[in-house]
Protein backbone atom coordinates (compact mmCIF):
# COMPACT_ATOMS: atom_id res chain seq x y z
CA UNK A 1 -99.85 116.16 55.33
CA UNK A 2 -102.83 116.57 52.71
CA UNK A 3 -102.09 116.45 49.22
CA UNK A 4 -104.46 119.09 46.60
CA UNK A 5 -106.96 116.61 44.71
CA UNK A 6 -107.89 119.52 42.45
CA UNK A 7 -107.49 122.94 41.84
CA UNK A 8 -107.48 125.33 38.71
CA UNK A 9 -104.28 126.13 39.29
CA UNK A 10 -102.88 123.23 39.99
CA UNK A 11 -99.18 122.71 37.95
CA UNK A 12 -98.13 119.25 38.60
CA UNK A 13 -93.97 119.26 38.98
CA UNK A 14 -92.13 117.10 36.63
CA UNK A 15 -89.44 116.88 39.72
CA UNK A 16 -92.45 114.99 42.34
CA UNK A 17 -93.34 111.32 41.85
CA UNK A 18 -96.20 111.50 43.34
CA UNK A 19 -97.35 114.72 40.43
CA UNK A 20 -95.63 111.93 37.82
CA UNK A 21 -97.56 108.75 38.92
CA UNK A 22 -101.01 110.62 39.75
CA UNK A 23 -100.56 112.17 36.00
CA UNK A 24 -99.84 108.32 34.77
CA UNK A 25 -102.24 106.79 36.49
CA UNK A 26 -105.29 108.87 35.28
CA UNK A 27 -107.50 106.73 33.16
CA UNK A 28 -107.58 108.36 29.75
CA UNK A 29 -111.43 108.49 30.59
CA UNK A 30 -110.61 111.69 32.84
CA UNK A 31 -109.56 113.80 29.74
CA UNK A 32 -112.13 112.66 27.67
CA UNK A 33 -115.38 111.11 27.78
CA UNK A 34 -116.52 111.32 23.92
CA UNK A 35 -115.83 107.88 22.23
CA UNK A 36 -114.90 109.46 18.69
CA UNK A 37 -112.18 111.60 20.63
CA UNK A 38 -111.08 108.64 23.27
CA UNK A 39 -109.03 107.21 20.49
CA UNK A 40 -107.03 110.43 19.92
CA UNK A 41 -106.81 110.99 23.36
CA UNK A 42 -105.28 107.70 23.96
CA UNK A 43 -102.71 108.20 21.83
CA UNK A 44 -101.84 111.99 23.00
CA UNK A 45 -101.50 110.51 26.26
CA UNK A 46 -99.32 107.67 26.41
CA UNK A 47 -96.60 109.63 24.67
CA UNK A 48 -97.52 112.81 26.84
CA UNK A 49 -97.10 110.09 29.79
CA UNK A 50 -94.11 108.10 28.22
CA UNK A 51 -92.39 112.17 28.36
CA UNK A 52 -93.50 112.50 31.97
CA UNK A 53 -91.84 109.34 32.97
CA UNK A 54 -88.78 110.11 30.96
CA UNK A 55 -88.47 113.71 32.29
CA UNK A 56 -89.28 112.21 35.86
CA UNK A 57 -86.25 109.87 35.44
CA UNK A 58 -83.87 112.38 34.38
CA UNK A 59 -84.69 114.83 36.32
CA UNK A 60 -84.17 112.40 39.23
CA UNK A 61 -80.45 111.36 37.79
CA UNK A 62 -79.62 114.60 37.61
CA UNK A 63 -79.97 115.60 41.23
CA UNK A 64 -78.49 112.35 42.28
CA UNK A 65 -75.22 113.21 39.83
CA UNK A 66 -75.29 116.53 42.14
């Protein structure tokens, strides 16, 4: 089994841990290099990654309910 490192069309699914934890696990250094927009970036992130994780865990109870 090989997993796609990168691609341009790459849509992670919000339903795949793996596609959850590599998006969580990204240093913030991967979507931006500039140190006057690392700040912002930061803070995008951890609640764009807080949502992941949330999403992941619902999505999750929800097909264990069914």
């Amino acid at each position: 089994m090989s997993e796609t490192l990168f691609s341009s069309t790459y849509q992670p699914d919000p339903r795949r841990a793996l596609d959850v934890l590599a998006f969580v696990l990204t240093p913030v250094e991967a979507f931006a290099a500039d140190p006057e927009e690392l700040e912002a970036v930061t803070e995008l992130l951890a609640a764009a990654k807080s949502e992941a994780i949330e999403r992941w865990q619902n999505l999750r109870s929800q097909t264990a309910a069914n």
